[in-house]
PDB file of N, CA and C in Angstrom:
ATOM      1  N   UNK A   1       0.812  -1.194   0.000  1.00  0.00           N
ATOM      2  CA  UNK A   1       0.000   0.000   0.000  1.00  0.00           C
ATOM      3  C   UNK A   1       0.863   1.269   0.000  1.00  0.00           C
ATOM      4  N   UNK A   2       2.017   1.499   0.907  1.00  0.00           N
ATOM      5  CA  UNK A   2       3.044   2.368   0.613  1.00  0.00           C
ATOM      6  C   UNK A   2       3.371   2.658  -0.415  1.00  0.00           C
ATOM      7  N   UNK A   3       3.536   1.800  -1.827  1.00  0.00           N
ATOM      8  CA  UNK A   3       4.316   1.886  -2.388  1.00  0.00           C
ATOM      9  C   UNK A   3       3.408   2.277  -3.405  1.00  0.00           C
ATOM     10  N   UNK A   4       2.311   2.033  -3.260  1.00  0.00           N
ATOM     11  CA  UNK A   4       1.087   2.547  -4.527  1.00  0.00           C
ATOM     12  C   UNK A   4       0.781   4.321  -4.033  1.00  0.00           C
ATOM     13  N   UNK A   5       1.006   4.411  -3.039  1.00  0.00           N
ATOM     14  CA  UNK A   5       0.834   5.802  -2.133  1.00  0.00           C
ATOM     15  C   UNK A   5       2.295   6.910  -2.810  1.00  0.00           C
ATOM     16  N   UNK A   6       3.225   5.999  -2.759  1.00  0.00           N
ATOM     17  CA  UNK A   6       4.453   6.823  -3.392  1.00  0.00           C
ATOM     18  C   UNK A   6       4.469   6.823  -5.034  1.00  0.00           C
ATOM     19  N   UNK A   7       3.876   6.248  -5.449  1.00  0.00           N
ATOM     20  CA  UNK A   7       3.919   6.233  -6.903  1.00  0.00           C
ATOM     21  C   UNK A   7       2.316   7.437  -7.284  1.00  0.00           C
ATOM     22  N   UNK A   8       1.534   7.592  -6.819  1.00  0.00           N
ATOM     23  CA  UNK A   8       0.745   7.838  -6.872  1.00  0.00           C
ATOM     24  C   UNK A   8       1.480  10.099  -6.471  1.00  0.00           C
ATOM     25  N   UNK A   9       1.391   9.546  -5.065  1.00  0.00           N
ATOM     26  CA  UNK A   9       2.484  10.863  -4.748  1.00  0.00           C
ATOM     27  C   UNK A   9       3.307  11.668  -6.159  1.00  0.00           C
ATOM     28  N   UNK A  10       4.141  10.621  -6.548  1.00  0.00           N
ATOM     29  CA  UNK A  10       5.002  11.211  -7.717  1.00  0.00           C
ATOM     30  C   UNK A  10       4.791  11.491  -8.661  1.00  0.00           C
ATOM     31  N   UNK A  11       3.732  10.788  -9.397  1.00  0.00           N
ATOM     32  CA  UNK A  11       3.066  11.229 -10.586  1.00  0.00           C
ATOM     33  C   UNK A  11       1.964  12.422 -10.185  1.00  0.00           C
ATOM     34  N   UNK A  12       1.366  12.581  -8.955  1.00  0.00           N
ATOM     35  CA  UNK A  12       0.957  14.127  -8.908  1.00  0.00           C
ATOM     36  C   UNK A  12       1.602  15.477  -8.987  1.00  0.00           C
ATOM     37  N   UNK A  13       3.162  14.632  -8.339  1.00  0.00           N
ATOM     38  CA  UNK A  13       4.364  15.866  -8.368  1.00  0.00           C
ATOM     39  C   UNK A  13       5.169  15.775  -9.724  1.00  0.00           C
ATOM     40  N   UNK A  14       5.053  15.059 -10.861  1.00  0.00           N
ATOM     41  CA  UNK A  14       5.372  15.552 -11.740  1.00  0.00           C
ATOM     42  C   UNK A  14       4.155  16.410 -12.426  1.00  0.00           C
ATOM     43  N   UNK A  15       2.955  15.818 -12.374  1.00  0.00           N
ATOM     44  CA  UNK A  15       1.757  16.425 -12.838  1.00  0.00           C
ATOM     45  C   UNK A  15       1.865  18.199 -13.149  1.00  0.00           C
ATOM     46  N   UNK A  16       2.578  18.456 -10.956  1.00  0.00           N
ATOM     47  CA  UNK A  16       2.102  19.733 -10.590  1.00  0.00           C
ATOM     48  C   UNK A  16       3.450  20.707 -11.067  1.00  0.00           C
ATOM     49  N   UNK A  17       4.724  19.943 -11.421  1.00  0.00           N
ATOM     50  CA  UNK A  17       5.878  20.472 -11.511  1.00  0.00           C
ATOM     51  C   UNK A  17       6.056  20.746 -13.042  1.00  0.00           C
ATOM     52  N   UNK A  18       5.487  19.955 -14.109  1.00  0.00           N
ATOM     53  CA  UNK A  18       6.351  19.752 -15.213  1.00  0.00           C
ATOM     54  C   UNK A  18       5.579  21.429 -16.187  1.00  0.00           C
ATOM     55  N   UNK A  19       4.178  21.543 -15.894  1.00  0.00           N
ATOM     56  CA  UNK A  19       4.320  22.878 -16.380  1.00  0.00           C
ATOM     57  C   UNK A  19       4.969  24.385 -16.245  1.00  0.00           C
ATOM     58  N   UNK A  20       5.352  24.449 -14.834  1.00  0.00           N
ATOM     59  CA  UNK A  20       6.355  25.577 -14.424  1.00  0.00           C
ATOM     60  C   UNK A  20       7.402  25.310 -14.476  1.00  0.00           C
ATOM     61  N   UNK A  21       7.890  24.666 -14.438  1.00  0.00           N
ATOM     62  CA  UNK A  21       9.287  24.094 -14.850  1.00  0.00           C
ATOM     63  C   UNK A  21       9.815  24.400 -16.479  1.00  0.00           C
ATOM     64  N   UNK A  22       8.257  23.644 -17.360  1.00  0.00           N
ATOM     65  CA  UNK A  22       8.644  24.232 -18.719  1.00  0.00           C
ATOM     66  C   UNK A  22       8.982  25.590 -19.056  1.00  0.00           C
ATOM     67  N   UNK A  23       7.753  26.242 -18.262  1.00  0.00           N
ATOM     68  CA  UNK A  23       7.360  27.821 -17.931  1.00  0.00           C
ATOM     69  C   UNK A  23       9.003  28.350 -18.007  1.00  0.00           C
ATOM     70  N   UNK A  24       9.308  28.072 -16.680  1.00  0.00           N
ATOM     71  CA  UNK A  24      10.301  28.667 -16.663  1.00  0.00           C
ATOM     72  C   UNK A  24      11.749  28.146 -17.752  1.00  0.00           C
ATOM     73  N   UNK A  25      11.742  27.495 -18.515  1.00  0.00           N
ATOM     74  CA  UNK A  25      13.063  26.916 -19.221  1.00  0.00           C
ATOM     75  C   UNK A  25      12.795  28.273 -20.187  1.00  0.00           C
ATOM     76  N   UNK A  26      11.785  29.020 -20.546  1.00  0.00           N
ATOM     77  CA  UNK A  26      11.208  29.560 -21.718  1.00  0.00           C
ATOM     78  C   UNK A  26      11.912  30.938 -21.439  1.00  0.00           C
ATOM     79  N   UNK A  27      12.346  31.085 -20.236  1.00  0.00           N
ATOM     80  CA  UNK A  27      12.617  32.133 -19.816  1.00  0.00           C
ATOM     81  C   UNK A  27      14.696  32.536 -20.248  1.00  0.00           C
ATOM     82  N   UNK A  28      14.728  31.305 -20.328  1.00  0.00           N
ATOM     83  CA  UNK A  28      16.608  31.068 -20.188  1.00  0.00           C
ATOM     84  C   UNK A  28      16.300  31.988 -21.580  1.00  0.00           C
ATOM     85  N   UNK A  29      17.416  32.566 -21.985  1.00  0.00           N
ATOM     86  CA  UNK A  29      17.900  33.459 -23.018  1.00  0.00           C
ATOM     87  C   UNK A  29      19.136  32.684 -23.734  1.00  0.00           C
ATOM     88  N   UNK A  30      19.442  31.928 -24.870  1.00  0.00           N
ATOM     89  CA  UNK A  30      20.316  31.593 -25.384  1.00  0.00           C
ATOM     90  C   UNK A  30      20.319  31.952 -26.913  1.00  0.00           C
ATOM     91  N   UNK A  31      22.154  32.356 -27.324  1.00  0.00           N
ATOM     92  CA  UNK A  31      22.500  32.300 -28.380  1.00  0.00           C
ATOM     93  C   UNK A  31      22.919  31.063 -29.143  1.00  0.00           C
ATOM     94  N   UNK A  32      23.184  30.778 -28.802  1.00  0.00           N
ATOM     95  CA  UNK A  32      23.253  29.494 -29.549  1.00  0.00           C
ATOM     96  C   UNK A  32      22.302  28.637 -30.080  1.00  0.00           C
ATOM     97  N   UNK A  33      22.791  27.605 -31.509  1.00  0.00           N
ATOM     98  CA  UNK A  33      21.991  27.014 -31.682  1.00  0.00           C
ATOM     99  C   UNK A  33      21.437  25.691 -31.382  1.00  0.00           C
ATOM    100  N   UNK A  34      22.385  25.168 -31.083  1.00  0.00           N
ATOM    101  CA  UNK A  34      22.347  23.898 -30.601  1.00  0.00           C
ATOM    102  C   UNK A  34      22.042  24.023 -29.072  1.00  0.00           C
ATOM    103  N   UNK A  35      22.143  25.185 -28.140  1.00  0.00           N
ATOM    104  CA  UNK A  35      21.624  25.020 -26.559  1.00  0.00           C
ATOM    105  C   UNK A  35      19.850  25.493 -27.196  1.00  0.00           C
ATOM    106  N   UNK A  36      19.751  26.462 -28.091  1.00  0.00           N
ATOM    107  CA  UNK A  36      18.217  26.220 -28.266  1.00  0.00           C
ATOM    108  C   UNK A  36      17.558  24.993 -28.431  1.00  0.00           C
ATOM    109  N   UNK A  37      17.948  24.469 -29.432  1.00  0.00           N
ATOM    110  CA  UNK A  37      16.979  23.323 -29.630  1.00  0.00           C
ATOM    111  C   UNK A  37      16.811  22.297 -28.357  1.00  0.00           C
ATOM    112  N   UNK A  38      18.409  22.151 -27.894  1.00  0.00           N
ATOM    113  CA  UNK A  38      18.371  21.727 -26.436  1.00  0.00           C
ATOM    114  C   UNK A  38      16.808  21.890 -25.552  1.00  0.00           C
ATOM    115  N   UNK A  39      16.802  22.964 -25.257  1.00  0.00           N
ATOM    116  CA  UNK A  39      15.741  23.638 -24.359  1.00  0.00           C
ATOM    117  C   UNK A  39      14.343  23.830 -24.854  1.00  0.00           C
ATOM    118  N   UNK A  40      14.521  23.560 -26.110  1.00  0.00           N
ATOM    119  CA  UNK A  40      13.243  23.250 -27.140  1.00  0.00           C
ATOM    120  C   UNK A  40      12.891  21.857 -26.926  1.00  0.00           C
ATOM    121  N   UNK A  41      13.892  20.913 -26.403  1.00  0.00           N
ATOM    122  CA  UNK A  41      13.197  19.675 -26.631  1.00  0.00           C
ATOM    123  C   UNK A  41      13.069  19.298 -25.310  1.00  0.00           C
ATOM    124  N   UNK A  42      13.445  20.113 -23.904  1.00  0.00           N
ATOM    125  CA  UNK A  42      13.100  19.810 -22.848  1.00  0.00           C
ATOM    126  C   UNK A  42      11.807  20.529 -22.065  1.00  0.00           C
ATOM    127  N   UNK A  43      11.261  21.607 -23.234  1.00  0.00           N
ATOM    128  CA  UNK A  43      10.318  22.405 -22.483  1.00  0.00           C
ATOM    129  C   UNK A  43       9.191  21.409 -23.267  1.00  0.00           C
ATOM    130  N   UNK A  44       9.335  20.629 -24.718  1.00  0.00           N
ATOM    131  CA  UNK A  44       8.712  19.568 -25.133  1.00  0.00           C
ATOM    132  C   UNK A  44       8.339  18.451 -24.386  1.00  0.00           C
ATOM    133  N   UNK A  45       9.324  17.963 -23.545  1.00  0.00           N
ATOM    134  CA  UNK A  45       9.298  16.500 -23.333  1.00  0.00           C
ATOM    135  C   UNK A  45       8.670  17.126 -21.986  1.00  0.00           C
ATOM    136  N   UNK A  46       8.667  18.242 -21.302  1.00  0.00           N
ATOM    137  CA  UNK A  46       8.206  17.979 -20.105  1.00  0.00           C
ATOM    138  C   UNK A  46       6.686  18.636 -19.642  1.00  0.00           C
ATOM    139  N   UNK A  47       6.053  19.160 -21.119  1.00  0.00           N
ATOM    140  CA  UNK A  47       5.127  19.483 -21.340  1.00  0.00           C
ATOM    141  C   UNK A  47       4.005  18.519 -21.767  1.00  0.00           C
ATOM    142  N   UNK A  48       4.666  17.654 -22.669  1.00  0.00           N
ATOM    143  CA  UNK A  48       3.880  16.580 -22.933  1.00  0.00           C
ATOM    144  C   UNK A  48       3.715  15.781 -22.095  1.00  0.00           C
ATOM    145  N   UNK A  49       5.081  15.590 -21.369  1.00  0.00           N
ATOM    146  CA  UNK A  49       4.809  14.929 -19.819  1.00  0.00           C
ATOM    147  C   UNK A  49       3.369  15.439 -19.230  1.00  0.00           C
ATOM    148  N   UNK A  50       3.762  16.332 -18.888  1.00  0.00           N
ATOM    149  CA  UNK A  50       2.078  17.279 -17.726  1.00  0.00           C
ATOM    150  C   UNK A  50       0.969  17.046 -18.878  1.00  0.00           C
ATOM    151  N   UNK A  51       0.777  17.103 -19.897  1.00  0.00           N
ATOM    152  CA  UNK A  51      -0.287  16.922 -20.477  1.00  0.00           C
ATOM    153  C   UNK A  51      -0.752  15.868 -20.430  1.00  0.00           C
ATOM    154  N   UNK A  52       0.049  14.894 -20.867  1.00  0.00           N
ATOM    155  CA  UNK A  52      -0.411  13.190 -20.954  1.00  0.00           C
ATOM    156  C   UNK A  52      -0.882  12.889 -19.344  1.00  0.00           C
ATOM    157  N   UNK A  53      -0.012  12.939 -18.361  1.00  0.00           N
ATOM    158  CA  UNK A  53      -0.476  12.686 -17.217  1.00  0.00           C
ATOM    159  C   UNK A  53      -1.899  13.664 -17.020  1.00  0.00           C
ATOM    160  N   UNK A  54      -2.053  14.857 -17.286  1.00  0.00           N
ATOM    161  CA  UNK A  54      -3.334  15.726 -17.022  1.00  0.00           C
ATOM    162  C   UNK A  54      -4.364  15.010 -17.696  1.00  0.00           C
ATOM    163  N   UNK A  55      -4.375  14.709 -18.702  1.00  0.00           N
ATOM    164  CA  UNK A  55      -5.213  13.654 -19.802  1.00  0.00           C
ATOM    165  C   UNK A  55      -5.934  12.736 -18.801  1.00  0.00           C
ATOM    166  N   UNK A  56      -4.557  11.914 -18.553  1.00  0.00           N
ATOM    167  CA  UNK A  56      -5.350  10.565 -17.750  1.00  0.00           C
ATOM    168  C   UNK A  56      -5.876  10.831 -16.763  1.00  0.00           C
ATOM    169  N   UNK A  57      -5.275  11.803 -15.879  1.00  0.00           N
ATOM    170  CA  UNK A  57      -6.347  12.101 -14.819  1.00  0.00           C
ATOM    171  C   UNK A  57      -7.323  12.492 -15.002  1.00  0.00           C
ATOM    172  N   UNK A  58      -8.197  13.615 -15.798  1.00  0.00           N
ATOM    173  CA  UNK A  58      -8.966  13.868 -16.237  1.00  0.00           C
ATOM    174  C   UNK A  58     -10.003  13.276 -16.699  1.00  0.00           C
ATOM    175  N   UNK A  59      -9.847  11.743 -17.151  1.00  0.00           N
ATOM    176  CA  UNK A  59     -10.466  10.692 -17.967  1.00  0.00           C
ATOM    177  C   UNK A  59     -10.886   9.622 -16.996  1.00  0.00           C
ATOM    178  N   UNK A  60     -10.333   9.877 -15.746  1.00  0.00           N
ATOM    179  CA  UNK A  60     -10.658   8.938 -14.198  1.00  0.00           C
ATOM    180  C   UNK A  60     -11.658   9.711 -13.679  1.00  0.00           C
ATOM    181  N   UNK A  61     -12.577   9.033 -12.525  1.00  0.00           N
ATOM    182  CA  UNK A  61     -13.673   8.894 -11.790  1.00  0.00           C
ATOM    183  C   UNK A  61     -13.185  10.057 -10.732  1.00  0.00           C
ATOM    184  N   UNK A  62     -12.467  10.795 -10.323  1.00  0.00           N
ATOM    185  CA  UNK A  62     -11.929  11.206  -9.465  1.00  0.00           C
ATOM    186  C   UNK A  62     -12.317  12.571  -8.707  1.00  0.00           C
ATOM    187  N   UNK A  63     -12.308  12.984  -7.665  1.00  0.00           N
ATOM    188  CA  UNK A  63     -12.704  14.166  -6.898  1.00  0.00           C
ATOM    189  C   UNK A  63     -12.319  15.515  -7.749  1.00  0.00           C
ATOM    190  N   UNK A  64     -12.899  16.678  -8.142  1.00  0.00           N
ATOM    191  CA  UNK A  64     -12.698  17.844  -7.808  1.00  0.00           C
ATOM    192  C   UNK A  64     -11.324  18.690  -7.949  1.00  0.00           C
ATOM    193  N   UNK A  65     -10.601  18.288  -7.107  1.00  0.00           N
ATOM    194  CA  UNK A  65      -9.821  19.144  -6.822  1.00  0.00           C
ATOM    195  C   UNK A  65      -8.646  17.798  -7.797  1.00  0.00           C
ATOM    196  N   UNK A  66      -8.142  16.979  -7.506  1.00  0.00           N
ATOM    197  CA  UNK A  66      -7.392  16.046  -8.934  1.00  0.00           C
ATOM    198  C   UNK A  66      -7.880  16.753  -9.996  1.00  0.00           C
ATOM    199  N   UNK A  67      -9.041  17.032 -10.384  1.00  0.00           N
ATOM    200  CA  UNK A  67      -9.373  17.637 -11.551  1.00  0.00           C
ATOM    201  C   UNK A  67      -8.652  19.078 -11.818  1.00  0.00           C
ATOM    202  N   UNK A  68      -8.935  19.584 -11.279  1.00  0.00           N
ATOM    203  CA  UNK A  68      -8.594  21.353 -11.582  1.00  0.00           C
ATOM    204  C   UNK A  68      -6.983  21.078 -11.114  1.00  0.00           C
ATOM    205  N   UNK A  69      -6.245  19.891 -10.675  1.00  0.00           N
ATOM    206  CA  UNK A  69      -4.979  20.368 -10.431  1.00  0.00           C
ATOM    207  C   UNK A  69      -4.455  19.856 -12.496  1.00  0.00           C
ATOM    208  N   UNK A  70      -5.440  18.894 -12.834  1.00  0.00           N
ATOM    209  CA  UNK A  70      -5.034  18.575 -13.906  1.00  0.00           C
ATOM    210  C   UNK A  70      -5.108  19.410 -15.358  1.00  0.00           C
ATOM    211  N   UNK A  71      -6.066  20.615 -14.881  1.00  0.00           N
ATOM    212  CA  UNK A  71      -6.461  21.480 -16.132  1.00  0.00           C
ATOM    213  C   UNK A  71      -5.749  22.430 -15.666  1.00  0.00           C
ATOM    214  N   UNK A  72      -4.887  22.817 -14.373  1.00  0.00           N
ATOM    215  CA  UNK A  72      -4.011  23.549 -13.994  1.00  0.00           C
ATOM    216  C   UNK A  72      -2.689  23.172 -14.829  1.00  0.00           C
ATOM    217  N   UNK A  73      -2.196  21.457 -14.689  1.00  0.00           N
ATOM    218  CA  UNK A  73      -1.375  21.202 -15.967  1.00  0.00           C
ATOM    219  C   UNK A  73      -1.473  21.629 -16.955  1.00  0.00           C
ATOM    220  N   UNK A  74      -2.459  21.557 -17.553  1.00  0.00           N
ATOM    221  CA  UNK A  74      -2.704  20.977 -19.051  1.00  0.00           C
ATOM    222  C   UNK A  74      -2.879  23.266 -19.615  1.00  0.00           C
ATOM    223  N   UNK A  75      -3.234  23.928 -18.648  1.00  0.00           N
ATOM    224  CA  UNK A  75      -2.838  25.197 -19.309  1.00  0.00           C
ATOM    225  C   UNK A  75      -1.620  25.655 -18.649  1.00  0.00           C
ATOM    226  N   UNK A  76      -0.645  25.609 -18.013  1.00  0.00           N
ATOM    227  CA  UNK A  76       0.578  25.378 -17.931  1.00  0.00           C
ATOM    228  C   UNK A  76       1.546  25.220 -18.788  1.00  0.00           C
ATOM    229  N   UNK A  77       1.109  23.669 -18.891  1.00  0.00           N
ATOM    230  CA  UNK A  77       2.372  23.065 -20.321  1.00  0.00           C
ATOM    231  C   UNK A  77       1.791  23.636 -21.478  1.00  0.00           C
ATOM    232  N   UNK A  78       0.723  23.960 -21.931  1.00  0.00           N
ATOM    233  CA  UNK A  78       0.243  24.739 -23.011  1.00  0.00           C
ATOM    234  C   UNK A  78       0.727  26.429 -23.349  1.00  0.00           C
ATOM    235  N   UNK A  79       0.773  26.901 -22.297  1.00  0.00           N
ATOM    236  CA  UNK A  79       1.087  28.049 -22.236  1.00  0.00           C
ATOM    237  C   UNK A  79       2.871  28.109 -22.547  1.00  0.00           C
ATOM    238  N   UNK A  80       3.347  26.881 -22.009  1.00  0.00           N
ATOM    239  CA  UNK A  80       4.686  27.197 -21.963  1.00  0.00           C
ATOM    240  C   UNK A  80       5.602  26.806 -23.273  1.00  0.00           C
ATOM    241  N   UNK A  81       4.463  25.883 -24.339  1.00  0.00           N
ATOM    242  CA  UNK A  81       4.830  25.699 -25.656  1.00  0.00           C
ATOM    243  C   UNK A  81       4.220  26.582 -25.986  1.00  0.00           C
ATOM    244  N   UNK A  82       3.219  27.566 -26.372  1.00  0.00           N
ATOM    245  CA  UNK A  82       3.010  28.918 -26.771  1.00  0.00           C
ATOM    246  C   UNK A  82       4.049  29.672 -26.490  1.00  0.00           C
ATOM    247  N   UNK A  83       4.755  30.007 -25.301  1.00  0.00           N
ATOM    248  CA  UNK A  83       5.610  30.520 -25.391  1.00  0.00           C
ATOM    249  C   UNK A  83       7.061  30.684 -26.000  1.00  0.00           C
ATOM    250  N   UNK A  84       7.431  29.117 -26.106  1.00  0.00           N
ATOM    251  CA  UNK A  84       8.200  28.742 -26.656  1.00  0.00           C
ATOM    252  C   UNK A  84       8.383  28.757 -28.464  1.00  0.00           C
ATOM    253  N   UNK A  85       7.430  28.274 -28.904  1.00  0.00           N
ATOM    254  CA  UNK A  85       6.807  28.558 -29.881  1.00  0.00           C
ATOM    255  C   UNK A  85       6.709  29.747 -30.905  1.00  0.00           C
ATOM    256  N   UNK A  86       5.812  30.739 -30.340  1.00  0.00           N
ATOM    257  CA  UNK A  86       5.334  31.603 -30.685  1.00  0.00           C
ATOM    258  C   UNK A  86       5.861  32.735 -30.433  1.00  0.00           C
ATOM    259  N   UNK A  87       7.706  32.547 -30.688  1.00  0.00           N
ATOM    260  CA  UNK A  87       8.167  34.404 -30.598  1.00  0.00           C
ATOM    261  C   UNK A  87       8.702  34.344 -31.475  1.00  0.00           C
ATOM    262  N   UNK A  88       8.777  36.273 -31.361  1.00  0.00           N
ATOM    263  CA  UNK A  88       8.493  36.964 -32.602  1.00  0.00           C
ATOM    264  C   UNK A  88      10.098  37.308 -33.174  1.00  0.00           C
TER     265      UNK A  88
END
């Protein structure tokens, strides 16, 4: 039971982490080209992370507040590939 409690734990804390985290990678300032794409493919991988996990939670039987922490993801990592994305 612990151990379903810690797994459970961790996938909420990547859930709640991986969109500000992207958030903030968006923020680093680089010249280069090769550290961009770098940071292009980690504000990727950890966006899709929070999304996919926001997904499944979303698609479960679950209370309220799991919910809104998951649409809290899911415009998070969205926002933070818009950002990434979409400059000018």
């Amino acid at each position: 039971m612990e151990s379903l409690a810690l797994f459970v734990g961790i996938l909420l804390l990547i859930l709640i982490l991986s969109g500000p985290f992207a958030i903030a990678l968006t923020f680093v300032k680089t010249t280069n080209r090769s550290a961009t794409m770098v940071r292009r493919l980690f504000v990727c991988i950890l966006s899709a992370l929070g999304i996919g996990l926001a997904v499944m939670l979303l698609l479960q039987g679950i209370a309220i507040g799991a919910k809104l922490m998951a649409l809290f993801a899911i415009a998070a990592s969205g926002f933070a590939l818009k950002r990434e994305f979409a400059r000018k």
